[in-house]
Protein backbone atom coordinates (compact mmCIF):
# COMPACT_ATOMS: atom_id res chain seq x y z
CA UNK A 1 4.47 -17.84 20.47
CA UNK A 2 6.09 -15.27 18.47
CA UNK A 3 8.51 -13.23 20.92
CA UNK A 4 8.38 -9.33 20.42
CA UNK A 5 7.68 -6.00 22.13
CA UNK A 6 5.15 -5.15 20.07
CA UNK A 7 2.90 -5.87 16.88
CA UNK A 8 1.40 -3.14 14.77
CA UNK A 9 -1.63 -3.55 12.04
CA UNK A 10 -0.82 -1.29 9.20
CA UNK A 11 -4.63 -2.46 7.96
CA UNK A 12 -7.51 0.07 7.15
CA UNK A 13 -10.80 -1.95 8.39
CA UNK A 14 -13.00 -3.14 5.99
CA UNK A 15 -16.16 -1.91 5.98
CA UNK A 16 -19.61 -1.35 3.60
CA UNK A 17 -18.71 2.23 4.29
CA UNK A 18 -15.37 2.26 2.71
CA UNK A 19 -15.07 4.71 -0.02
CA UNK A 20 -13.58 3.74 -3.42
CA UNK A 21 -14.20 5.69 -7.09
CA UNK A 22 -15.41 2.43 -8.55
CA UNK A 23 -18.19 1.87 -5.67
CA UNK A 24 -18.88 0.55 -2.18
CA UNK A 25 -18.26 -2.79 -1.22
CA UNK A 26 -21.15 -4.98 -0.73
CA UNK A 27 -21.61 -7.38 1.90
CA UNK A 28 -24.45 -10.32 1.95
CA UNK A 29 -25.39 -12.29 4.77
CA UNK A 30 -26.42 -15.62 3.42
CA UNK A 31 -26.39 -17.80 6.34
CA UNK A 32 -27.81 -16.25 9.90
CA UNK A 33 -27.19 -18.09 13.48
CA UNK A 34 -30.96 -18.22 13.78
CA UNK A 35 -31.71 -19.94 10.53
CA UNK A 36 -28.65 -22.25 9.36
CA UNK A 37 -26.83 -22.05 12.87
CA UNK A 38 -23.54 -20.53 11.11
CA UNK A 39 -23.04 -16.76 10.38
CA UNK A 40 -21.41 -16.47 6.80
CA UNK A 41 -21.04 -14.12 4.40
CA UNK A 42 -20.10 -12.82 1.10
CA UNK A 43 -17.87 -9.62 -0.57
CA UNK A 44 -18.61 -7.90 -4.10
CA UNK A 45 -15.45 -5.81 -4.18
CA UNK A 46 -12.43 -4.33 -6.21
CA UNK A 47 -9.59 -6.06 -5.24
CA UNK A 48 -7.60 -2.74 -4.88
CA UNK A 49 -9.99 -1.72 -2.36
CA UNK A 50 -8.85 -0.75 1.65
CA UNK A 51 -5.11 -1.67 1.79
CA UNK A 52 -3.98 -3.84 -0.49
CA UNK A 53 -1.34 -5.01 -2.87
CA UNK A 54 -0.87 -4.46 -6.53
CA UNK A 55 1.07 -7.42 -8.60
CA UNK A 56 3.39 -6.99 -11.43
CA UNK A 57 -0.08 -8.50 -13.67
CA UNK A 58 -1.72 -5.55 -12.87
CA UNK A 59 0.33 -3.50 -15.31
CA UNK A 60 2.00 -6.10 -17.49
CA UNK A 61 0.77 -9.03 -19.93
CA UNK A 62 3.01 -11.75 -18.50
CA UNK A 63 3.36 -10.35 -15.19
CA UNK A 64 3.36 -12.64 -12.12
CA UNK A 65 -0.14 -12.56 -10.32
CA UNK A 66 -0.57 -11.72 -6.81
CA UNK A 67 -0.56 -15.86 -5.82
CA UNK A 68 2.81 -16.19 -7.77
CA UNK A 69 4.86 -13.87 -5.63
CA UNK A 70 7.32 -16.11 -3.56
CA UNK A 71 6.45 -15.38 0.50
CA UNK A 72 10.07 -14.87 1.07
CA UNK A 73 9.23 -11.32 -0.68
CA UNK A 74 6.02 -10.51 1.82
CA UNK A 75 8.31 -10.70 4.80
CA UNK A 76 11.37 -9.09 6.05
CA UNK A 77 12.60 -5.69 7.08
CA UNK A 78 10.90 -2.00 6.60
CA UNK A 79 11.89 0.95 7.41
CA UNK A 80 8.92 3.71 7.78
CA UNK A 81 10.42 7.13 7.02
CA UNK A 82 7.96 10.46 7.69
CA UNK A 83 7.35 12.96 4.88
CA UNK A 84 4.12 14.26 6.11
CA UNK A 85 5.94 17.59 7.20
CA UNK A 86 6.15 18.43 3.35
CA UNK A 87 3.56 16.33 1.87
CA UNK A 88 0.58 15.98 3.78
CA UNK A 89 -3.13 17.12 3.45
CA UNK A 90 -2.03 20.86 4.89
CA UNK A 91 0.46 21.25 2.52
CA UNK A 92 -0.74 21.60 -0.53
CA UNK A 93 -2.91 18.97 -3.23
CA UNK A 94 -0.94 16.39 -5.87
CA UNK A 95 2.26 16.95 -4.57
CA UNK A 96 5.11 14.86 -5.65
CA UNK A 97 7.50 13.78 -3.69
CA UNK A 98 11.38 14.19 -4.65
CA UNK A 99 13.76 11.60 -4.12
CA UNK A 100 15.79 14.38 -2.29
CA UNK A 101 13.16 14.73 0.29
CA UNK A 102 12.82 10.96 0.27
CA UNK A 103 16.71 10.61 0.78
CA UNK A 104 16.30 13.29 3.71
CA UNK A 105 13.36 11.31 5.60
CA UNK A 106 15.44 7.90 5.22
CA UNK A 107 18.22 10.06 7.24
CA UNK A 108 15.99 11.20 9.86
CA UNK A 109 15.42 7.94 10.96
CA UNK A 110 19.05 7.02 11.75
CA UNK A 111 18.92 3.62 10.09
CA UNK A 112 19.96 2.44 6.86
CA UNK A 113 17.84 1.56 3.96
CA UNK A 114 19.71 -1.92 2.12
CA UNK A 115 19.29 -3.93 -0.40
CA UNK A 116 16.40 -6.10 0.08
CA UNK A 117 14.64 -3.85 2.53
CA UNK A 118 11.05 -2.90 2.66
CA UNK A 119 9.56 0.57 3.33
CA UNK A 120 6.31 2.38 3.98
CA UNK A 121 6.13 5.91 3.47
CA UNK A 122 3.82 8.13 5.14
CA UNK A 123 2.62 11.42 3.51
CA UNK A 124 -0.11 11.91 6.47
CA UNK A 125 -3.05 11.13 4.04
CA UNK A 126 -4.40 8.30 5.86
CA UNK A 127 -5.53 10.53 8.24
CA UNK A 128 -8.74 11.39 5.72
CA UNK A 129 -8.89 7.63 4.07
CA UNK A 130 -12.16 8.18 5.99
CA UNK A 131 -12.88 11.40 7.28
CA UNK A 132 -12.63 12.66 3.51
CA UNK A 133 -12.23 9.73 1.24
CA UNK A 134 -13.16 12.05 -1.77
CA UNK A 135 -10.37 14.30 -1.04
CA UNK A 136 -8.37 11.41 0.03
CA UNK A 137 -8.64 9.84 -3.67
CA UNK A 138 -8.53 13.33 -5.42
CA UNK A 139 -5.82 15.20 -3.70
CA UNK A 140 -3.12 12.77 -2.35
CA UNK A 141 0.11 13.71 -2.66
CA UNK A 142 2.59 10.44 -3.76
CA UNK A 143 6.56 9.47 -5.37
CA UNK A 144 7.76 11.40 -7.99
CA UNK A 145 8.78 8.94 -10.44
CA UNK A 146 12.61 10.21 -9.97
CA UNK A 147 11.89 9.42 -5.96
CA UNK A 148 10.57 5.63 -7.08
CA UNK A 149 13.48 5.22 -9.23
CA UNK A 150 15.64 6.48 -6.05
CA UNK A 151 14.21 3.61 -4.30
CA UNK A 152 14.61 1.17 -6.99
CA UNK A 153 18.14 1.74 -7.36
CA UNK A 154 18.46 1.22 -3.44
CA UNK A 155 17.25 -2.23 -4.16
CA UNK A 156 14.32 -2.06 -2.16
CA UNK A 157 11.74 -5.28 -2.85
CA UNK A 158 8.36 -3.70 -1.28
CA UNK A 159 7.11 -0.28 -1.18
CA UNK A 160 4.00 1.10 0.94
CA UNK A 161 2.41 4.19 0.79
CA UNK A 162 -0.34 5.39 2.82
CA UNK A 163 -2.00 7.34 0.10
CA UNK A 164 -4.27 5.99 -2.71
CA UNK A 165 -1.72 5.48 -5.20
CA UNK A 166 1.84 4.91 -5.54
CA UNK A 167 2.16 6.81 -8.42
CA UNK A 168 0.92 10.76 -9.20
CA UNK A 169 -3.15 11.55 -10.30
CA UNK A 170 -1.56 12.72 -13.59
CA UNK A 171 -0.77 9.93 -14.54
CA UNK A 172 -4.50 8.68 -14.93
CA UNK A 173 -5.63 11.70 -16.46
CA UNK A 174 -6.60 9.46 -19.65
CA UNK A 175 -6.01 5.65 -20.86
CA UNK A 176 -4.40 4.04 -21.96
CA UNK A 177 -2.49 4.34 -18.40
CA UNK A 178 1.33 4.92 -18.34
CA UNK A 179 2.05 5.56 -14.12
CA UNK A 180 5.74 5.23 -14.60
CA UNK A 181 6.36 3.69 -10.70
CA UNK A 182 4.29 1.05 -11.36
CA UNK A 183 5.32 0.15 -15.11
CA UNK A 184 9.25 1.10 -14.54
CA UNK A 185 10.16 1.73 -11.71
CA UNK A 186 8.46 -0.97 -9.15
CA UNK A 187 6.67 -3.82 -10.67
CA UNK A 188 8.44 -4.53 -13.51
CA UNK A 189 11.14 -5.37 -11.53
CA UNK A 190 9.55 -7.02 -9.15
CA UNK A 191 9.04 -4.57 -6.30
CA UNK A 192 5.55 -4.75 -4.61
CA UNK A 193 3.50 -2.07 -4.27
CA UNK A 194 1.23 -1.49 -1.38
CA UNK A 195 -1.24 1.04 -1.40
CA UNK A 196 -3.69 2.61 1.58
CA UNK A 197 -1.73 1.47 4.30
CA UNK A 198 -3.25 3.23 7.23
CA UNK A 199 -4.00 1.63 10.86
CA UNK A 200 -1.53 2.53 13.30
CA UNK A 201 1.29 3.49 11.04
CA UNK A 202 1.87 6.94 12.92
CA UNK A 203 2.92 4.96 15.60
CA UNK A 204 6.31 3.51 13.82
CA UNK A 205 7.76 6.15 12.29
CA UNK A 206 10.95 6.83 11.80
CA UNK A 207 11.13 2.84 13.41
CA UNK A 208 12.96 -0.13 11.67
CA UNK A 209 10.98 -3.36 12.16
CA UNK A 210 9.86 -6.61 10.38
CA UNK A 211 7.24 -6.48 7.71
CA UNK A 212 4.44 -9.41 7.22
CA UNK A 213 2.39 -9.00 4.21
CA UNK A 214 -0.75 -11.46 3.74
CA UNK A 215 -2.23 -11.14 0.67
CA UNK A 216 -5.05 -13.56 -0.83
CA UNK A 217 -3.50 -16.34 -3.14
CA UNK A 218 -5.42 -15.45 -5.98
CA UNK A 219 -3.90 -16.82 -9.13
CA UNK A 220 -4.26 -16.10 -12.87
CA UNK A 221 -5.52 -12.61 -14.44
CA UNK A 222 -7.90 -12.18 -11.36
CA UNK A 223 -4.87 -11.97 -9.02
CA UNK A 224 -3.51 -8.37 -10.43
CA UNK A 225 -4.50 -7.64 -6.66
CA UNK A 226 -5.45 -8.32 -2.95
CA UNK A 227 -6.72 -6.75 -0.03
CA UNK A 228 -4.11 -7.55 2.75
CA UNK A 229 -2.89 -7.75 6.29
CA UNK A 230 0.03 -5.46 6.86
CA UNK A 231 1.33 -6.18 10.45
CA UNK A 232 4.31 -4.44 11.67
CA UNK A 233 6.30 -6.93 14.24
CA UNK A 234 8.76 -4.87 16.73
């Protein structure tokens, strides 16, 4: 048994009532205990639906998919820094994080952020991933693509936000798509992004702990994401 004081899930539930722009997700129960003595089910879904994982497919042609990234990169240390006080719902809508502001919440926490690290950042909008999920997916505050390339420089090989996106609304206002964290700053270099991270991540901030990220081995053009498990081992 895994020795540790305490494990964390990072995980929004999945539900039929989870809000995303591009629908609902469905659930179908095609076997019952009743009738075939099994209860089974299935999921019509976006794969960037709840918390999940974007992979470097998702934005480029010959991009690894989501089943191609080596585990040794979905496990390992994260630091969770706090910008909340600056960024979340109360302050203002479609803010933008600096990477001085970043820099500052990395200090707070009185560890260091190295090479090879991991880190979640939390803005304080998972607090209305279902209380308001319009507002939620409308309003969210995210990086600035100067605080992604901040964090890129640092070396870091996984970044989480708890927000809808990991780069700004702006960015989306009309395709073809350009979100410059996810096309220069993170994936193309191999940095994961994790998006909607929500669960009890306002209990480890400012904490240093180990990172497990279980995302579905889907290979091919189909794996350009997966909803995950994002556990938090102390």
């Amino acid at each position: 048994m895994l020795q540790c004081n305490a494990i964390y899930d990072l995980t929004h539930p999945m539900t039929p009532q989870m809000y995303h722009p591009t629908g609902y997700p469905k659930f179908t129960i095609y076997e019952t205990l009743d009738g075939e003595g099994c209860l089974s089910s299935r999921i019509d879904t976006s794969l960037h639906m709840g918390t999940h994982m974007d992979a470097p497919v998702h934005v480029m042609k010959d991009g690894l998919s989501i089943g191609e990234i080596a585990p040794a990169r979905l496990v390992g240390p994260a630091l969770v820094v706090d910008v909340s006080p600056g960024y979340g719902p109360d302050c203002g809508k479609n803010l933008a994080i600096s990477a001085a502001d970043l820099q500052a919440a990395v200090t707070s926490t009185h560890h260091s952020l190295d090479a090879g690290d991991m880190i979640i950042v939390n803005t304080g909008w998972h607090r209305l991933y279902t209380s308001e999920p319009r507002r939620y997916y409308s309003e969210f505050s995210t990086l600035s693509a100067e605080a992604g390339r901040w964090l890129a420089e640092k070396g870091v090989i996984f970044v989480g936000v708890d927000c809808c996106d990991a780069d700004e609304e702006r960015f989306y206002a009309k395709p073809p798509y350009a979100p410059p964290n996810h096309k220069q700053n993170f994936l193309s270099k191999g940095i994961c992004i994790c998006e909607n991270v929500g669960g009890d991540v306002d209990k480890v901030l400012g904490k240093k702990l180990t990172l497990i990220v279980a995302p579905l081995r889907i290979v091919g053009p189909n794996g350009n994401a997966s909803p995950i498990r994002l556990l938090a081992v102390e």
